[in-house]
PDB file of N, CA and C in Angstrom:
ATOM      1  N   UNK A   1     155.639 108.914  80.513  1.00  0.00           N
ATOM      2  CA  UNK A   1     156.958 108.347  80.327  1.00  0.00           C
ATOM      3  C   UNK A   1     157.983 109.396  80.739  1.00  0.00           C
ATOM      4  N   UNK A   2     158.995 108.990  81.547  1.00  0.00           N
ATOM      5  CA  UNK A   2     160.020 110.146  81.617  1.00  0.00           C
ATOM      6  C   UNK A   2     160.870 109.929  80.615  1.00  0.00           C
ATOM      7  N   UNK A   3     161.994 110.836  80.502  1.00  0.00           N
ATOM      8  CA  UNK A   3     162.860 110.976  80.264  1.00  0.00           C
ATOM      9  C   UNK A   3     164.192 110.368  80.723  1.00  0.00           C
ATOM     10  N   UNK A   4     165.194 110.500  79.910  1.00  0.00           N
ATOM     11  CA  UNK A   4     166.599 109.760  80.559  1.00  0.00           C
ATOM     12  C   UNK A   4     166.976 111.095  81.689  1.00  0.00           C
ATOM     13  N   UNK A   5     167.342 110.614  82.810  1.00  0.00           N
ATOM     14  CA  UNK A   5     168.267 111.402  83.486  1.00  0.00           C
ATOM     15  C   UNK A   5     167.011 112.474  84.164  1.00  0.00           C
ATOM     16  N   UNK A   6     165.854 112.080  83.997  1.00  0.00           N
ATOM     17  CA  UNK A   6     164.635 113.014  84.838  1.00  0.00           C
ATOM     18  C   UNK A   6     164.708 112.141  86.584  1.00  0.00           C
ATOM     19  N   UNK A   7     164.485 113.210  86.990  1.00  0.00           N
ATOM     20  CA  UNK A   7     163.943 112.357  88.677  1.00  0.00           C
ATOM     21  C   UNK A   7     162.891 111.981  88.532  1.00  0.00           C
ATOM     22  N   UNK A   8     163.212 110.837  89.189  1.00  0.00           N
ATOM     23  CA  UNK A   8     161.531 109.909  89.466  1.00  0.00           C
ATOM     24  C   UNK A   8     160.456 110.780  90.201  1.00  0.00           C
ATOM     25  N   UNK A   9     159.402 110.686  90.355  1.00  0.00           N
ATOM     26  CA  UNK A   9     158.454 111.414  91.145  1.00  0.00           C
ATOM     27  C   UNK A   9     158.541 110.733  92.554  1.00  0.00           C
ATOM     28  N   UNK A  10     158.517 111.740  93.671  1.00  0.00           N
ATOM     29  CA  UNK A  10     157.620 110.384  94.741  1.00  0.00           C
ATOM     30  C   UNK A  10     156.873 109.779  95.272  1.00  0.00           C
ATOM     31  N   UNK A  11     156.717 108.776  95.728  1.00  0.00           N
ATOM     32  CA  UNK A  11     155.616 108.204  95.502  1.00  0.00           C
ATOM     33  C   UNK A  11     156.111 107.564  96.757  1.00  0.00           C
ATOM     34  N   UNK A  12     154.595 106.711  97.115  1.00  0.00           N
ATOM     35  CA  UNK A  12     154.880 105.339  98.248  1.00  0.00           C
ATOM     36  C   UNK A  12     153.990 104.201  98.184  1.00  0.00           C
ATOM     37  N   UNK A  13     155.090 102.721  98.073  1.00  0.00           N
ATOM     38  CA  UNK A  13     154.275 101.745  98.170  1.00  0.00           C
ATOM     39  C   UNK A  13     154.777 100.962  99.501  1.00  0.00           C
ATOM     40  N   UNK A  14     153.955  99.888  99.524  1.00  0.00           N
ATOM     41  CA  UNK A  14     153.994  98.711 100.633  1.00  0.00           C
ATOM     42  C   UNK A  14     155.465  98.173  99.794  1.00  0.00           C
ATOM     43  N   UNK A  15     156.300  97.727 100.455  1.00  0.00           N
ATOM     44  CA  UNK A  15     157.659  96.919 100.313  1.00  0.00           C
ATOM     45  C   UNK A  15     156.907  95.439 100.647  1.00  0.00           C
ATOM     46  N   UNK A  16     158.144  94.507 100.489  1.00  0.00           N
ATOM     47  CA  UNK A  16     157.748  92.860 100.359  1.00  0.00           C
ATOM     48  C   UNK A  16     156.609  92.544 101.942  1.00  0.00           C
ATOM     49  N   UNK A  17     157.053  93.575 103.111  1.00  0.00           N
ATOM     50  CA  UNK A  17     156.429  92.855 103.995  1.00  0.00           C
ATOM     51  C   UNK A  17     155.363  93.763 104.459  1.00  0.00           C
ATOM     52  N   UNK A  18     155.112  94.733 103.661  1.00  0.00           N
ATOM     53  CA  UNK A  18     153.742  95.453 103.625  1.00  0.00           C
ATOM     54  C   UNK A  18     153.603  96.934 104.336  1.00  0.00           C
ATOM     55  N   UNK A  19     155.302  97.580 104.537  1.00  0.00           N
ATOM     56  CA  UNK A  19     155.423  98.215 104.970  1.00  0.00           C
ATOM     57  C   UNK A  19     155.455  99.688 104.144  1.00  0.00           C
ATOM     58  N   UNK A  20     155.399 100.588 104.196  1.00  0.00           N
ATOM     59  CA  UNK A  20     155.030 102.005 103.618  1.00  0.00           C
ATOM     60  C   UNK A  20     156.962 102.097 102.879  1.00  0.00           C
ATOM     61  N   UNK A  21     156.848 102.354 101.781  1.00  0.00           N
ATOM     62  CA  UNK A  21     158.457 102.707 101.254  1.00  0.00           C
ATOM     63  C   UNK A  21     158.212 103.626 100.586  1.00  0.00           C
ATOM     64  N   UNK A  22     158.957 105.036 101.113  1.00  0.00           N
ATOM     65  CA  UNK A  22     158.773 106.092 100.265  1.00  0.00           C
ATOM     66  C   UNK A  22     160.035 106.573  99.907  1.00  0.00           C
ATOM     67  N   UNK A  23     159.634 106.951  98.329  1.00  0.00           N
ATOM     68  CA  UNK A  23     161.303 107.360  97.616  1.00  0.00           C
ATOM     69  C   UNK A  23     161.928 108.648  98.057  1.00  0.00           C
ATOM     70  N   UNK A  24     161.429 109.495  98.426  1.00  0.00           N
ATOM     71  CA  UNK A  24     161.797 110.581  98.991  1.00  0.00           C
ATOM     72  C   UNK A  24     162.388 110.447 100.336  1.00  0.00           C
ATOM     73  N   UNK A  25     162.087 109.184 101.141  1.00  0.00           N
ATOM     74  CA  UNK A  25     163.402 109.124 102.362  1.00  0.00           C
ATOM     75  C   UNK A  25     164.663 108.751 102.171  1.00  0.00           C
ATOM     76  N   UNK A  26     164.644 108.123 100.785  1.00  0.00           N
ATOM     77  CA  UNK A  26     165.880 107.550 100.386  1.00  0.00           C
ATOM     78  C   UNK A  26     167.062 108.615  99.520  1.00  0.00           C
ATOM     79  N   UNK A  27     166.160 109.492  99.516  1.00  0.00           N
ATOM     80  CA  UNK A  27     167.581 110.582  98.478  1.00  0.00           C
ATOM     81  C   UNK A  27     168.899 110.512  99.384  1.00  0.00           C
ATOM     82  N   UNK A  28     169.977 110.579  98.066  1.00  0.00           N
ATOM     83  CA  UNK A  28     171.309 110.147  98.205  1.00  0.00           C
ATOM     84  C   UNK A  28     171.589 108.652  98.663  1.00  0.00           C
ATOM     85  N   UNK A  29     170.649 107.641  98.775  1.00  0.00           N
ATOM     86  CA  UNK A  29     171.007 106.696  98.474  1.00  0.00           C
ATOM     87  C   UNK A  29     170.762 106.278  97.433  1.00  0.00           C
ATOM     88  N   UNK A  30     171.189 104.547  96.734  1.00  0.00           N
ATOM     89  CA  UNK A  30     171.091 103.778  95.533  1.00  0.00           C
ATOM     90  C   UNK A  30     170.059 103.364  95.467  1.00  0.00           C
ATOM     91  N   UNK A  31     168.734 103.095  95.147  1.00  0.00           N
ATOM     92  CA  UNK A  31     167.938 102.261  94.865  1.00  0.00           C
ATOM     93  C   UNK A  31     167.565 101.799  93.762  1.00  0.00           C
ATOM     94  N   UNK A  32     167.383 100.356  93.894  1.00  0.00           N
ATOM     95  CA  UNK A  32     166.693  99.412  92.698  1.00  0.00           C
ATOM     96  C   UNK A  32     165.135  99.275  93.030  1.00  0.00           C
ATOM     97  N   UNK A  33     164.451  99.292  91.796  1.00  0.00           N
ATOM     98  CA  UNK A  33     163.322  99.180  91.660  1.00  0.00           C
ATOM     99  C   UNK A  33     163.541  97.839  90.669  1.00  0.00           C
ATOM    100  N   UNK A  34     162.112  96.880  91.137  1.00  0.00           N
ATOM    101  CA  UNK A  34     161.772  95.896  90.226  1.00  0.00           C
ATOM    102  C   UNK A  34     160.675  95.423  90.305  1.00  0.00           C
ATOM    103  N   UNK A  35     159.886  95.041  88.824  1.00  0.00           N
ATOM    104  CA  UNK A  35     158.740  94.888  89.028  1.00  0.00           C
ATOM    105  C   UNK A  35     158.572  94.118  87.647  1.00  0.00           C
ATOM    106  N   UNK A  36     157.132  93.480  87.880  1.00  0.00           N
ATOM    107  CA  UNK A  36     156.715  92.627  86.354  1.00  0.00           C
ATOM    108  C   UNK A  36     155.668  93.164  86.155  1.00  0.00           C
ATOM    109  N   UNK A  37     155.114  93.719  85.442  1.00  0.00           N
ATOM    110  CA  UNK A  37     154.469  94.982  84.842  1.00  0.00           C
ATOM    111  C   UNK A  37     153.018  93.711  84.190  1.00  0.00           C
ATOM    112  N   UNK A  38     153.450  92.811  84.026  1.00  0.00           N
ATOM    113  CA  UNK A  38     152.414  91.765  83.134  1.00  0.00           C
ATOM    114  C   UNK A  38     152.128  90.539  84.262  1.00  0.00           C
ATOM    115  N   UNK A  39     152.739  90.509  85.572  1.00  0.00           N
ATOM    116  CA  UNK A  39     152.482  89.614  86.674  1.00  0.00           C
ATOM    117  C   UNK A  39     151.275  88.928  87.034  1.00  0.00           C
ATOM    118  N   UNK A  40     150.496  90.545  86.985  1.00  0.00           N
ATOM    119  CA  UNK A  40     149.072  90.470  87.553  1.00  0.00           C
ATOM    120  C   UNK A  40     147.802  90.470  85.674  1.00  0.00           C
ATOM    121  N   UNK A  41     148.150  90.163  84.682  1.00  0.00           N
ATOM    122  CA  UNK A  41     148.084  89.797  83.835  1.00  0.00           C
ATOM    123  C   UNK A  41     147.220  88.312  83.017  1.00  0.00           C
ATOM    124  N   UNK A  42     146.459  87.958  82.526  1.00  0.00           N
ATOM    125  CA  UNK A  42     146.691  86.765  82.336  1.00  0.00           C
ATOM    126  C   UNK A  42     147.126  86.315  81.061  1.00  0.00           C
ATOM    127  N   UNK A  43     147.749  85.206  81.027  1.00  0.00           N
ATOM    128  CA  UNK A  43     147.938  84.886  79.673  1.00  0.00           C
ATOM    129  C   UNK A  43     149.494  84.831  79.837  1.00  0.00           C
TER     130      UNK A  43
END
């Protein structure tokens, strides 16, 4: 768990169309992250 106000680590996933997105190209920009954590879940 981080902390408030810690930097995220970086990391890289596939984006919606399966392409490589890594957080570290994006410093100094805004990004939103979103996700459903219970999606892949059943019930």
């Amino acid at each position: 768990m981080l902390e408030v106000g810690t930097a995220a680590p970086d990391f890289t996933v596939p984006d919606q169309d399966g392409n490589p997105f890594n957080l570290a190209a994006q410093r100094g920009k805004w990004v939103l992250m979103w996700w459903y954590p219970k999606a892949d879940t059943p019930g």
